[in-house]
Protein backbone atom coordinates (compact mmCIF):
# COMPACT_ATOMS: atom_id res chain seq x y z
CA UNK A 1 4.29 -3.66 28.20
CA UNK A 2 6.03 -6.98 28.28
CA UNK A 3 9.66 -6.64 28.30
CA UNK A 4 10.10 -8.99 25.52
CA UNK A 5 7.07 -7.53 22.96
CA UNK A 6 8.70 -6.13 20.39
CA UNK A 7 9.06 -2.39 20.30
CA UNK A 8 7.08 -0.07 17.96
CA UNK A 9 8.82 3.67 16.67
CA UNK A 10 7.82 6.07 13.95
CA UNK A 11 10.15 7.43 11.79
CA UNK A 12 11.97 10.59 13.61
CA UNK A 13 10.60 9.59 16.97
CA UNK A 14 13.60 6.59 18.10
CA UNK A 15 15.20 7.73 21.14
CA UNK A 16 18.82 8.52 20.62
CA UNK A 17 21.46 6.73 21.37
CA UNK A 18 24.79 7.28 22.56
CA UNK A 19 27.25 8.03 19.48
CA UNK A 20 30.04 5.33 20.68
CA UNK A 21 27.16 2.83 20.72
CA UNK A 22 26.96 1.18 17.73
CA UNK A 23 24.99 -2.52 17.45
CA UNK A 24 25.23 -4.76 14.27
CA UNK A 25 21.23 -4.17 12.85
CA UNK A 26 19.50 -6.46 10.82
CA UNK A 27 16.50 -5.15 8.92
CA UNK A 28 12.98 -6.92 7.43
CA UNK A 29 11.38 -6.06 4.61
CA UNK A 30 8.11 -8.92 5.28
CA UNK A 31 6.40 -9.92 2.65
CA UNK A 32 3.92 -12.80 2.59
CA UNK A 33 6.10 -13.87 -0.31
CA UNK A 34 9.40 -12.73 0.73
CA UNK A 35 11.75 -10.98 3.08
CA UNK A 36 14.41 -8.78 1.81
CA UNK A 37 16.80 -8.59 4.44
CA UNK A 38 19.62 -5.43 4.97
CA UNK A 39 22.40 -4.98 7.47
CA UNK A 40 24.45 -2.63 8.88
CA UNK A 41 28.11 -2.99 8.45
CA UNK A 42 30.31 -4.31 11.32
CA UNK A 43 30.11 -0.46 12.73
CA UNK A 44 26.98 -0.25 12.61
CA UNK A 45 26.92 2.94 10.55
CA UNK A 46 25.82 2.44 7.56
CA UNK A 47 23.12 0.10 5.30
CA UNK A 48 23.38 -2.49 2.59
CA UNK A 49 21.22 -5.45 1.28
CA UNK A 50 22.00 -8.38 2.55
CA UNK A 51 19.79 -11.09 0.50
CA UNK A 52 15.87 -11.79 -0.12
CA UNK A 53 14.61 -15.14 1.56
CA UNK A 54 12.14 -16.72 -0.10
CA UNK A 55 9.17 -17.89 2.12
CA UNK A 56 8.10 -21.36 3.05
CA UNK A 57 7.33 -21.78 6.55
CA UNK A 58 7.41 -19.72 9.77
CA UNK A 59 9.40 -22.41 11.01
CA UNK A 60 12.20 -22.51 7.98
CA UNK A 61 11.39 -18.70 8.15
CA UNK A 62 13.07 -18.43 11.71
CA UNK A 63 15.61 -20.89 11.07
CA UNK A 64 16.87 -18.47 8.56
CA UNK A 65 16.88 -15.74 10.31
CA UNK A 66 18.93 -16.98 13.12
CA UNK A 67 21.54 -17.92 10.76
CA UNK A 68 21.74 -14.78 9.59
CA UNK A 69 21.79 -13.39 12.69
CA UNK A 70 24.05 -16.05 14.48
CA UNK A 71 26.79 -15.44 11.63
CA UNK A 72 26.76 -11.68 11.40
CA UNK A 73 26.47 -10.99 15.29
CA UNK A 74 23.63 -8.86 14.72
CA UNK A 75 22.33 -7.58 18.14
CA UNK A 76 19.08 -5.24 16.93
CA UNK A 77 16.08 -6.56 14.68
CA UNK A 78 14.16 -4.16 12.88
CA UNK A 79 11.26 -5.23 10.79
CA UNK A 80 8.78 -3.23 9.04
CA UNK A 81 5.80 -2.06 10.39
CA UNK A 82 3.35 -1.56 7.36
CA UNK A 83 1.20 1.77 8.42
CA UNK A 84 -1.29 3.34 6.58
CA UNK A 85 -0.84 7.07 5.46
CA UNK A 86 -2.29 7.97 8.83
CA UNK A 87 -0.84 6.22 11.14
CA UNK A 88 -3.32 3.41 11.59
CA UNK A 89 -2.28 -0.66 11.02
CA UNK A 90 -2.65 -1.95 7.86
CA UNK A 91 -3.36 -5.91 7.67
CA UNK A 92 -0.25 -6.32 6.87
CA UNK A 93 0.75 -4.36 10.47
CA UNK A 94 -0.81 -7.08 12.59
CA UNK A 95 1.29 -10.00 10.43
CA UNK A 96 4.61 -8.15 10.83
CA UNK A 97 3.96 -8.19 15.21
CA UNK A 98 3.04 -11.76 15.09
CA UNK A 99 5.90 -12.32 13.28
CA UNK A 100 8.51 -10.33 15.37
CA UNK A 101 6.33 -11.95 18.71
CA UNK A 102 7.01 -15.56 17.10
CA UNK A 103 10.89 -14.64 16.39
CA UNK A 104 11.77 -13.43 19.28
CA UNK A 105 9.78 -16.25 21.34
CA UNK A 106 11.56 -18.60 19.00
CA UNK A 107 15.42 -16.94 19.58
CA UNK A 108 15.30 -16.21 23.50
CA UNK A 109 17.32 -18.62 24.34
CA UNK A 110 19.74 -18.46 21.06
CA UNK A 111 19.40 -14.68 21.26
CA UNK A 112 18.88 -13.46 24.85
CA UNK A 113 19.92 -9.75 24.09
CA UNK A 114 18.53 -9.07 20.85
CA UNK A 115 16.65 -6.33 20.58
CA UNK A 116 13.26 -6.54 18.13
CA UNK A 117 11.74 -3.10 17.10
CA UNK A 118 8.76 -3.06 14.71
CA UNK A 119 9.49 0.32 12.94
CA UNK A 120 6.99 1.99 10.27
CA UNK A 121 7.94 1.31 6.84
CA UNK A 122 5.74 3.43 5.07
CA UNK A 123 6.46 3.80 1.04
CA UNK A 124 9.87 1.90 1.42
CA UNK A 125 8.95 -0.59 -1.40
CA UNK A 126 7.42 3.08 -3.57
CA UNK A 127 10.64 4.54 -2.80
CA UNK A 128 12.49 1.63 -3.41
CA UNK A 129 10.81 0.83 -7.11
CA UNK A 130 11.34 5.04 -7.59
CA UNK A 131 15.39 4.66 -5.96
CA UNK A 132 15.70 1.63 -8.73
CA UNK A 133 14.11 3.33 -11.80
CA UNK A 134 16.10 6.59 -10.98
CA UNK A 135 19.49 4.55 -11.01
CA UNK A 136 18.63 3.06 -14.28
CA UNK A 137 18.01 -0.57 -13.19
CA UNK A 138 15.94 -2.14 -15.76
CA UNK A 139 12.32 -2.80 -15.43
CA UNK A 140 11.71 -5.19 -18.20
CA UNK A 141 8.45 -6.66 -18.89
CA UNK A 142 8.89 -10.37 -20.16
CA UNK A 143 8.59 -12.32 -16.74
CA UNK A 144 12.51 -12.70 -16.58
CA UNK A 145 12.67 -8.94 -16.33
CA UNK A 146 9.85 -8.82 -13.20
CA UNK A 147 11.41 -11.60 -11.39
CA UNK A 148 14.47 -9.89 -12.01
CA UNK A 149 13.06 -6.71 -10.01
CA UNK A 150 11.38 -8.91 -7.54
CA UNK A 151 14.92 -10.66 -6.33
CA UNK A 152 16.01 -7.30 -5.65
CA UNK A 153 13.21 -5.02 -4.46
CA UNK A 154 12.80 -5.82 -1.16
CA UNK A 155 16.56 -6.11 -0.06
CA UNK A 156 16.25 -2.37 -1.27
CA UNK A 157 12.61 -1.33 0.72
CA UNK A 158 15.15 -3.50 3.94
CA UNK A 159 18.16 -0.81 3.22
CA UNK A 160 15.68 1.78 2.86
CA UNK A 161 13.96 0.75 6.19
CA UNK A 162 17.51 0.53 7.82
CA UNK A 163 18.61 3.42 6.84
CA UNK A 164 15.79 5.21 8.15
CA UNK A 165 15.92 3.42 12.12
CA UNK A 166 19.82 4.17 11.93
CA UNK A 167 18.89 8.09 11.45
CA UNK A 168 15.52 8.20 13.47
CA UNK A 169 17.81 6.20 16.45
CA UNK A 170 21.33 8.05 15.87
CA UNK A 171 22.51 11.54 16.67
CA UNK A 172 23.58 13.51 13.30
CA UNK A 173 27.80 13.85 13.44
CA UNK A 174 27.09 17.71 12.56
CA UNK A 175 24.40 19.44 14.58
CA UNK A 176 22.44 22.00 12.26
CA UNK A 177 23.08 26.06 12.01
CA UNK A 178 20.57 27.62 13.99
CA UNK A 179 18.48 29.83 12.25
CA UNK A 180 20.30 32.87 10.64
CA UNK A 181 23.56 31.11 11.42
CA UNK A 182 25.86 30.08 8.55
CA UNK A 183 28.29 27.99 8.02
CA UNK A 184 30.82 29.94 6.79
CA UNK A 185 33.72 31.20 9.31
């Protein structure tokens, strides 16, 4: 595999990485409409939304991007890697590697050491419609109500997807009881 082809992980598969380690992430919720974007904050520990970029070209597209990247000194990529239930690409798979492949062909010279990892997003925008109706968030249904939604669901399906490479590519801080252990002294 070429050294600079993006790299593709399941969830729960990442290798770790050492605990003191701890990269600025930027994560990609594609859409062919929009990107919700998420990043880690400057520890790299935990996830919040970022913004949702509204699509025009691949071009503007990347131009964004390395803004965003350029003023938060992000040093990993993740973007989603739609998957079916099994495992297999979707459509929408073979869109999110030509993406990542034109990015990262497009930031080499910007970006030398960033690191570009397609990583499966499975459900994130279900989860991340289910995370927003469970918190109460409003889902209206004049149009001002739906684009309401729309501004905000994918910089929740990128936290989602963030959240989910920082624990598939992080150590826990607590290792778990073995079985019949407890965790009372």
């Amino acid at each position: 595999m070429d050294s600079r082809e993006p790299t593709v992980e399941s969830r729960g598969t990442g290798e770790p990485r050492p605990l003191a380690a701890h990269p600025r992430t930027l994560a990609l919720d594609l859409g062919d409409r929009r990107i919700g974007l998420a990043i880690t904050d400057p520890l790299g520990l935990t996830a919040q939304p970022l913004f949702t970029l509204h699509r025009t070209s691949l071009r503007a597209d990347i131009k964004a991007i390395a803004r965003f990247l350029r003023q938060h000194k992000v040093e990993v990529l993740v973007i989603g890697h739609p998957l079916h239930a099994d495992g297999s690409p979707s459509p929408q798979a073979a869109k999110a590697r030509e993406f990542a492949q034109s990015l990262q062909g497009a930031l080499a010279q910007a970006h030398p050491n960033l690191t570009v990892h397609l990583f499966d997003e499975r459900l994130t925008t279900r989860d991340a419609h289910a995370l927003l109706d469970h918190s109460g968030y409003p889902l209206r249904q004049d149009r001002k109500g739906r684009l309401e939604r729309r501004q905000i669901i994918d910089q929740v399906a990128a936290t989602l997807l963030l959240e989910s490479f920082l624990s598939a590519a992080s150590p826990s801080l607590l290792p778990s009881p073995a079985p019949g252990q407890t965790t009372e002294p």
